[in-house]
Protein backbone atom coordinates (compact mmCIF):
# COMPACT_ATOMS: atom_id res chain seq x y z
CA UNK A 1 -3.64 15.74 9.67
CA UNK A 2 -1.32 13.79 7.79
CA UNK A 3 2.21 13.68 9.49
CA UNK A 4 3.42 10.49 7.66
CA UNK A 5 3.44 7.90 4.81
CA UNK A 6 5.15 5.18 3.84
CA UNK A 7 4.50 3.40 0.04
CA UNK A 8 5.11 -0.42 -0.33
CA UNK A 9 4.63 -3.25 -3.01
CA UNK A 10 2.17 -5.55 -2.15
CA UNK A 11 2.45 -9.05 -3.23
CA UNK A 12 2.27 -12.04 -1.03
CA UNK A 13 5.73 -12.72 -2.24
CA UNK A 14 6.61 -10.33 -0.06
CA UNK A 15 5.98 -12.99 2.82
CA UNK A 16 8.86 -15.32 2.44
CA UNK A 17 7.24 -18.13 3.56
CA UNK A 18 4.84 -18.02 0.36
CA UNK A 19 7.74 -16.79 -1.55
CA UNK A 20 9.64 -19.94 -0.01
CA UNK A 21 12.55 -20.93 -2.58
CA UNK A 22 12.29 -17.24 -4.34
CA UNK A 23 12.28 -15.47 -0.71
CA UNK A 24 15.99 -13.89 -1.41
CA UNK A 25 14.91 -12.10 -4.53
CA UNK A 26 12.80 -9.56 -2.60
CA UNK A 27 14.82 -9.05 0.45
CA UNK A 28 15.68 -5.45 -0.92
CA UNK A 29 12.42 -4.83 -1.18
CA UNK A 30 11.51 -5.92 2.19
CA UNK A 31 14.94 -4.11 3.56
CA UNK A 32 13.21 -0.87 2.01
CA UNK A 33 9.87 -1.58 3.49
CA UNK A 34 11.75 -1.69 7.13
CA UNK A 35 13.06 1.57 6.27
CA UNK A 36 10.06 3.40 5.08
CA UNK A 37 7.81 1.84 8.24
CA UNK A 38 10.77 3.47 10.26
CA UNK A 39 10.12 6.77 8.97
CA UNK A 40 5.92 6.24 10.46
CA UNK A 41 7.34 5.28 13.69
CA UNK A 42 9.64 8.07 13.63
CA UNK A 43 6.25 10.30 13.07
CA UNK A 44 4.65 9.49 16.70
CA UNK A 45 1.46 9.44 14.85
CA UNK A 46 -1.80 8.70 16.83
CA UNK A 47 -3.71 6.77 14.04
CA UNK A 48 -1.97 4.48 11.45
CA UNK A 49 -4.60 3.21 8.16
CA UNK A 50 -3.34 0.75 6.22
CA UNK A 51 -4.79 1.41 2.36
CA UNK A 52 -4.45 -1.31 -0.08
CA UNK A 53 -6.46 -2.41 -3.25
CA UNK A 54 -9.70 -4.95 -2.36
CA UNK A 55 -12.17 -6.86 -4.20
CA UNK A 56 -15.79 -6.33 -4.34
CA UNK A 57 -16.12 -7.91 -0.54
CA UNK A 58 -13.52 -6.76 0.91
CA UNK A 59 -13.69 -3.02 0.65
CA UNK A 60 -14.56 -0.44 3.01
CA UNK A 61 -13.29 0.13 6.48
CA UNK A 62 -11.44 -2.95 8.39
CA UNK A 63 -11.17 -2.69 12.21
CA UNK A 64 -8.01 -2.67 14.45
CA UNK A 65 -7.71 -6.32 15.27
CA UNK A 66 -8.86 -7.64 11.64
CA UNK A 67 -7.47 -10.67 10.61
CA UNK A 68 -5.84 -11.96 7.60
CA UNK A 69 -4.48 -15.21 5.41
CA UNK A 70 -2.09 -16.49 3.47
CA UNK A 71 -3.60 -19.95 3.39
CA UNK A 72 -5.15 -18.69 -0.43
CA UNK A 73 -1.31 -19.43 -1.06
CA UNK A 74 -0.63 -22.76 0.54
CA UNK A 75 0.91 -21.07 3.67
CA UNK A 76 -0.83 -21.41 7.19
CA UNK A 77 0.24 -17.72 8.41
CA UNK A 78 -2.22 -15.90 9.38
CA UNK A 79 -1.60 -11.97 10.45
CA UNK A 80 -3.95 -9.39 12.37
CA UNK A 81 -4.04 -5.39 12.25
CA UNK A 82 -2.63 -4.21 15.41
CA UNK A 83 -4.06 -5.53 18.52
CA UNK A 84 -7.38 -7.52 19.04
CA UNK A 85 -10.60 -6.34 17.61
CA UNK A 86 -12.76 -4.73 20.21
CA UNK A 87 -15.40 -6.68 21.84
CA UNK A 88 -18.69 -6.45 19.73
CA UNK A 89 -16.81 -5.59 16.62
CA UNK A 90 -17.47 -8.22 13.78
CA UNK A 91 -14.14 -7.85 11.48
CA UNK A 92 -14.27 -9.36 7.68
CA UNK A 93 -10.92 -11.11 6.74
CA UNK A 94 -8.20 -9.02 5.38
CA UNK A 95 -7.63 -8.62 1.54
CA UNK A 96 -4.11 -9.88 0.22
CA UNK A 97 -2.67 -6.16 0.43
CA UNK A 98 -3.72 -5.43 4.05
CA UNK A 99 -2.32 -9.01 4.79
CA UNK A 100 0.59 -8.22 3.39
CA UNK A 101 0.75 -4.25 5.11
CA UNK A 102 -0.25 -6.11 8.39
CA UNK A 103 2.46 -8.80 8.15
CA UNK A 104 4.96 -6.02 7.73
CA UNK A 105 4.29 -4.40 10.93
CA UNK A 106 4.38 -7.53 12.38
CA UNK A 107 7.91 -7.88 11.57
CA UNK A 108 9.03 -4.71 12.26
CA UNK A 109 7.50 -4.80 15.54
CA UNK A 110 5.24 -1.90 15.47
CA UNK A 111 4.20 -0.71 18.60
CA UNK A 112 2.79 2.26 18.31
CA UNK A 113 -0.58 3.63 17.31
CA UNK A 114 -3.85 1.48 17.01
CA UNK A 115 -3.60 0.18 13.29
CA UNK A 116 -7.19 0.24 11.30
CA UNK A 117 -7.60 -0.63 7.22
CA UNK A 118 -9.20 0.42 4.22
CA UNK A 119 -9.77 -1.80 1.22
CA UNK A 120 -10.08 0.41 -2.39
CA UNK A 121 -12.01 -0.84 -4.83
CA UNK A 122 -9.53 -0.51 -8.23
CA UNK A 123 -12.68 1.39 -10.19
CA UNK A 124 -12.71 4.12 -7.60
CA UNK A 125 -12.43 7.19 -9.81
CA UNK A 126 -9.42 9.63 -8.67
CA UNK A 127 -11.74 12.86 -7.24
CA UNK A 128 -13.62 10.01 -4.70
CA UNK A 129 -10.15 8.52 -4.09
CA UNK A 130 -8.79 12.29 -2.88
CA UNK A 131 -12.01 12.80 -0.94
CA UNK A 132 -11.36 9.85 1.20
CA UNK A 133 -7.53 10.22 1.39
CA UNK A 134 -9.04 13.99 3.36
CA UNK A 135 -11.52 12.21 5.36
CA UNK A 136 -8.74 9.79 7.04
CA UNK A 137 -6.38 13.00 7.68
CA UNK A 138 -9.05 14.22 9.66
CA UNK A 139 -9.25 11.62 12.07
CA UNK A 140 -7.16 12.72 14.48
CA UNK A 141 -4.19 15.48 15.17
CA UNK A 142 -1.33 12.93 13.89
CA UNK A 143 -2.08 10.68 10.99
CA UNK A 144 -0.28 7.92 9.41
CA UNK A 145 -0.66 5.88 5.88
CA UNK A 146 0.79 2.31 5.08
CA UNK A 147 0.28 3.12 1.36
CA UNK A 148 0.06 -0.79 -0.44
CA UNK A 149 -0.54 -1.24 -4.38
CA UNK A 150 1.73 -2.40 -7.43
CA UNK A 151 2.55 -0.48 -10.51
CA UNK A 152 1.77 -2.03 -14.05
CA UNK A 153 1.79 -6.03 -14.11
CA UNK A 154 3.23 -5.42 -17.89
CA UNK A 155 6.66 -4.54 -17.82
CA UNK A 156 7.48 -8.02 -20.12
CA UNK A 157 6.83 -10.63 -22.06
CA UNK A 158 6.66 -12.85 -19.06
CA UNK A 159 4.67 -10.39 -16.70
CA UNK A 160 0.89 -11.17 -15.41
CA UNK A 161 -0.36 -8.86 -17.81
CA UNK A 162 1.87 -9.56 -20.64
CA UNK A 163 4.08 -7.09 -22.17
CA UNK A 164 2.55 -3.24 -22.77
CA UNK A 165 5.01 -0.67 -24.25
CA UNK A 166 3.31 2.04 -22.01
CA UNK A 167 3.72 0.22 -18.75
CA UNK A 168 7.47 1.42 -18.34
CA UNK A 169 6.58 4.93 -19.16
CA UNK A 170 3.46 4.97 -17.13
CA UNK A 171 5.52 3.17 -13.77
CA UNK A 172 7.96 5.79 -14.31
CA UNK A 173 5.99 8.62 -13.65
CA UNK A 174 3.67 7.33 -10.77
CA UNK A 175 7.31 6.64 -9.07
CA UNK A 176 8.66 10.05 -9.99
CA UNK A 177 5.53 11.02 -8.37
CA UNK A 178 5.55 8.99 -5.13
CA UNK A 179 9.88 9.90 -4.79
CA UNK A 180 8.56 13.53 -5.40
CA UNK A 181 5.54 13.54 -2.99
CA UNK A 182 3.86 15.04 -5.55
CA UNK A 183 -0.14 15.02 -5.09
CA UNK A 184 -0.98 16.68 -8.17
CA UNK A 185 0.57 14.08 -10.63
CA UNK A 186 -0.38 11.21 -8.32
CA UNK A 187 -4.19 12.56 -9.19
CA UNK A 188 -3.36 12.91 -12.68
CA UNK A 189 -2.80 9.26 -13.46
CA UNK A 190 -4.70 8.18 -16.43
CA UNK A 191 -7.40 5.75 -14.75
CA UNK A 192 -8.35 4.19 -17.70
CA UNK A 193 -4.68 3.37 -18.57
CA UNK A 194 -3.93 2.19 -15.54
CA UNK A 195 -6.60 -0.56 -15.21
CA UNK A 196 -5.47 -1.32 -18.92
CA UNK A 197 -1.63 -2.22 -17.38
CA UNK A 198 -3.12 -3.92 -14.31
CA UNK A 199 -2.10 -1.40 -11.53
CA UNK A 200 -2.77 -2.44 -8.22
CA UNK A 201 -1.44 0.80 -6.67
CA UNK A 202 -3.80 3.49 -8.81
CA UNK A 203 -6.47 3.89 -6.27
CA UNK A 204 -4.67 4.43 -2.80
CA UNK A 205 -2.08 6.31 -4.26
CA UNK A 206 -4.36 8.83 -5.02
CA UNK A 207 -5.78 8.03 -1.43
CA UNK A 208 -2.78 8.87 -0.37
CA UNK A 209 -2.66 11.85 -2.22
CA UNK A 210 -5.92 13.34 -1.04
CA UNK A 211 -4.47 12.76 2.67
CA UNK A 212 -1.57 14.66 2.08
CA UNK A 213 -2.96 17.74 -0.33
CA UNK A 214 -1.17 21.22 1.57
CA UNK A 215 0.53 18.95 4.18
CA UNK A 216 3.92 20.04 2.69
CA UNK A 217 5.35 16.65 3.16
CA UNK A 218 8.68 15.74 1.19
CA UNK A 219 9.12 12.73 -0.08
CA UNK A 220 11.97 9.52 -1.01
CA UNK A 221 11.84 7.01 -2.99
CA UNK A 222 13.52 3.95 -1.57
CA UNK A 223 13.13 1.25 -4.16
CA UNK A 224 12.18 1.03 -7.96
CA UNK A 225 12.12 -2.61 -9.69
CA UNK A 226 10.28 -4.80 -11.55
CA UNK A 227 10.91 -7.97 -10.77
CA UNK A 228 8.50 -10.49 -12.63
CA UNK A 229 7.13 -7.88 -14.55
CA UNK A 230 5.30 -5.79 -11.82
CA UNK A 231 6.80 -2.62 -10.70
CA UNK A 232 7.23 -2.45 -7.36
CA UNK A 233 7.72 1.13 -5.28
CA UNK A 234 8.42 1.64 -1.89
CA UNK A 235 9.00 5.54 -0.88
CA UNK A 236 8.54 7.35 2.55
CA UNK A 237 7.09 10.76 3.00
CA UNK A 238 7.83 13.12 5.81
């Protein structure tokens, strides 16, 4: 059962040895992160999945121990899920997100449960993305999520994505959503739209949302920007 979750942004920016020179501009971010990892620790769970979005070879399952890199962005840092894979157990390199989830449990010093990850592929329709969000709460009594993803990458005219007019309307709801732990508008984001404003976060939100259908968790939203023209959420739900 799902007893916890904690949303966070995940660029690599967030590491501020990639961000180097920019590092300060996220530190609220990353001071929000801190407080919504608190709130997994706080839960005692006895399984924590990190969820983040993946490309084609890096979806599916990744085993506690998996290791990631941030050498992609000129950094050698590399990060691991929890503590060493177990013997026998061939683990594929992290995507970015799951580097990025791992790294902050790193620096919080999380100690708790054994940490395992899931890549989503962005295409994963929303009823497959709930059906797998129920599948992790049933892996054991006391479950936790590390939720990663981005909102829309077109907030303006300097943005990844360039500038959308529906990207501030659509990050506003999916952030209502995540403050509100509300499952039923987290499954009613517009796929299509989404993909069309680059959302990172589509997919295992609605993960997330699966996980935590009739839990009866409340939820907080802890941070709402967009700074280069992402939108970044971080929210804890309890």
């Amino acid at each position: 059962m799902l007893v916890a979750a904690a949303v966070c942004p995940c660029p690599p920016l967030l590491v501020p040895e990639v961000a180097s020179g920019a590092a300060p501009e996220l530190d609220a971010a990353r001071d929000a992160c801190a407080d919504a990892l608190g709130v997994l620790a706080a839960s005692r769970p006895d399984l924590l999945v990190v969820i983040g979005p993946a490309g084609q070879d890096r979806r599916g399952p990744h085993p506690q121990g998996a290791r990631g890199s941030f050498s992609g962005f000129g950094v050698d840092l590399e990060v691991r899920l929890g503590a060493d894979t177990p013997e026998g157990v061939a683990a594929r390199p992290l995507p970015d997100s799951l580097a990025v989830g791992a790294w902050l449990l790193g620096r919080t010093g999380w100690r708790g449960a054994p940490v395992e990850g899931l890549g989503v592929g962005e295409p994963l329709e929303a009823a497959r993305c709930a059906e797998a969000g129920r599948e992790l709460a049933r892996r054991a009594d006391r479950v936790a999520l590390l939720v990663m993803g981005d909102g829309s990458a077109c907030r303006t005219l300097k943005a990844p994505g360039y500038l959308d007019e529906r990207a501030e309307g659509f990050d506003a709801g999916a952030a209502r959503a995540l403050g509100d732990a509300d499952t039923a508008a987290l499954l009613a984001l517009d796929e299509d739209l989404a993909y069309l404003l680059k959302v990172s976060g589509r997919a295992p939100w609605q993960v997330l949302a699966g996980a935590a259908e009739g839990t009866g968790l409340g939820g907080q939203l802890l941070y709402e920007e967009a700074p280069y023209g992402v939108g970044y959420f971080v929210a804890a739900w309890s």
